[in-house]
C-alpha atoms as a PDB file:
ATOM      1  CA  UNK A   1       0.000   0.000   0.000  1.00  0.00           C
ATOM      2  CA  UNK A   2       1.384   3.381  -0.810  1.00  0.00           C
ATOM      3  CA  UNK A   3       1.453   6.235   1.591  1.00  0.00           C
ATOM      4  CA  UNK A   4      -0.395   8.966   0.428  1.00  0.00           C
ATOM      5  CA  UNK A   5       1.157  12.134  -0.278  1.00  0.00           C
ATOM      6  CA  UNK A   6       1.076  15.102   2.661  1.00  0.00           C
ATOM      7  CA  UNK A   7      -0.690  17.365   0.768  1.00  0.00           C
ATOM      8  CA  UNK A   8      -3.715  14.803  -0.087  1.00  0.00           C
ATOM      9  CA  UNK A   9      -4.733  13.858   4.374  1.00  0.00           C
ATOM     10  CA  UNK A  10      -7.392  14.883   5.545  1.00  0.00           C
ATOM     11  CA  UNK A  11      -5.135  15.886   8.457  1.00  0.00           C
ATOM     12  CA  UNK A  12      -3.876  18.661   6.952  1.00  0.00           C
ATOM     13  CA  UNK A  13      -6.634  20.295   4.840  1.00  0.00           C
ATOM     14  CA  UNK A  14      -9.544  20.642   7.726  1.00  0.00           C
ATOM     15  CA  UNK A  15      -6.950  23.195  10.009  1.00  0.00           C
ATOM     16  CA  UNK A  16      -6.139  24.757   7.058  1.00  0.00           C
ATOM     17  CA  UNK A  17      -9.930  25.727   5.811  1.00  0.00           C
ATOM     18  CA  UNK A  18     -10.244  26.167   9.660  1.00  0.00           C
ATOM     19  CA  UNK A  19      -8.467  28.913  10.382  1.00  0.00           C
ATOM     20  CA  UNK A  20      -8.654  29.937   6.912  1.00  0.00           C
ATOM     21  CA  UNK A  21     -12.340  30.759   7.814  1.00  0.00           C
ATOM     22  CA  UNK A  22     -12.067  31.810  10.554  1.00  0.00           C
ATOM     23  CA  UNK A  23      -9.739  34.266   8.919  1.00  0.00           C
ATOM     24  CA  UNK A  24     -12.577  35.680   6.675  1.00  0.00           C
ATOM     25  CA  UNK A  25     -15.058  35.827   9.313  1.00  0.00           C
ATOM     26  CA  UNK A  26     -12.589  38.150  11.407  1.00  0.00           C
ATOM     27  CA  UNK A  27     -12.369  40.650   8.275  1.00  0.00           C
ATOM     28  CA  UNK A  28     -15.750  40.945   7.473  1.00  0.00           C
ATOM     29  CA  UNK A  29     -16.255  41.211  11.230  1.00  0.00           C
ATOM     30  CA  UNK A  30     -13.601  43.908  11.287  1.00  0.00           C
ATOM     31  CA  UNK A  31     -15.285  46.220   8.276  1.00  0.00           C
ATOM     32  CA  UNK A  32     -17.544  46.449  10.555  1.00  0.00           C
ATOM     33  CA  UNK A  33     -16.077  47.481  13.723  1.00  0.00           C
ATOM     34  CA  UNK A  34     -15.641  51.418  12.867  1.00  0.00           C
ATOM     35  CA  UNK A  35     -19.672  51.930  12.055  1.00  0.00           C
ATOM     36  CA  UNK A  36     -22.136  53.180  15.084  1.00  0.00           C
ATOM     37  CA  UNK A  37     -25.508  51.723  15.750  1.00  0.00           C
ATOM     38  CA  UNK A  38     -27.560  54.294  14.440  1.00  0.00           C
ATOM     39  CA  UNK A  39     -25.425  54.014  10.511  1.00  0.00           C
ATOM     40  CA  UNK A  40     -27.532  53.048   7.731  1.00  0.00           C
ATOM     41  CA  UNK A  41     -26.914  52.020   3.938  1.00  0.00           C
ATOM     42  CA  UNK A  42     -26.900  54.995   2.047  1.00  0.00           C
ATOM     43  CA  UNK A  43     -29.590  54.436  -1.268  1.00  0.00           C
ATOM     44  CA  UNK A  44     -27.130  57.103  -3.020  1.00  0.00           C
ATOM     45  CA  UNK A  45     -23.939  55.130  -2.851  1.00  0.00           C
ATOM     46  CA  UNK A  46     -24.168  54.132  -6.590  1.00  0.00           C
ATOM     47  CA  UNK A  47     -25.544  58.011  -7.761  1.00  0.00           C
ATOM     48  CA  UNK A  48     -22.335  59.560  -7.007  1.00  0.00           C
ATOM     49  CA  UNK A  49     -18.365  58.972  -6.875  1.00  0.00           C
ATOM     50  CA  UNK A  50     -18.205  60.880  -3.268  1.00  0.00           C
ATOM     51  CA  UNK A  51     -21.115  58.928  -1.695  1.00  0.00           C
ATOM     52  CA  UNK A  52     -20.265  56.531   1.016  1.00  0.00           C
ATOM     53  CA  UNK A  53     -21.812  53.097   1.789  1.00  0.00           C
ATOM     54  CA  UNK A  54     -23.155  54.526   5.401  1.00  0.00           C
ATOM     55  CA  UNK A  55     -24.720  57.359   6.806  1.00  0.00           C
ATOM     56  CA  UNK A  56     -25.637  58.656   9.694  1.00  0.00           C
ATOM     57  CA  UNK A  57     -29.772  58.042  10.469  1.00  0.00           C
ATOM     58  CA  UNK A  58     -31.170  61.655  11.563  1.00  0.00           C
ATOM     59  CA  UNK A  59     -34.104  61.922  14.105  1.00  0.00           C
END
């Protein structure tokens, strides 16, 4: 029986796409660190070059 290769175990891939995920999770967590509570999508972001994706929701 031949010994299979280290790149082909399931030993080594499930860390890998472990941390790997929980890699991505952490930056899309992140983008959202810097926004308040009361930020909301802006419906202009694709109207204009100087929009930006949140703004602030006004009482």
């Amino acid at each position: 029986m031949q010994e299979k290769k280290w790149y082909k175990k399931k030993v080594f891939y499930i860390p890998v796409a472990i941390i790997l995920g929980l890699l991505g999770a952490g930056a899309s967590y992140a983008t959202l660190l810097d926004k308040d509570v009361d930020d909301e999508l802006n419906p202009d972001y694709y109207n204009g070059i100087d929009q930006d994706l949140f703004k602030k929701e006004w009482l």
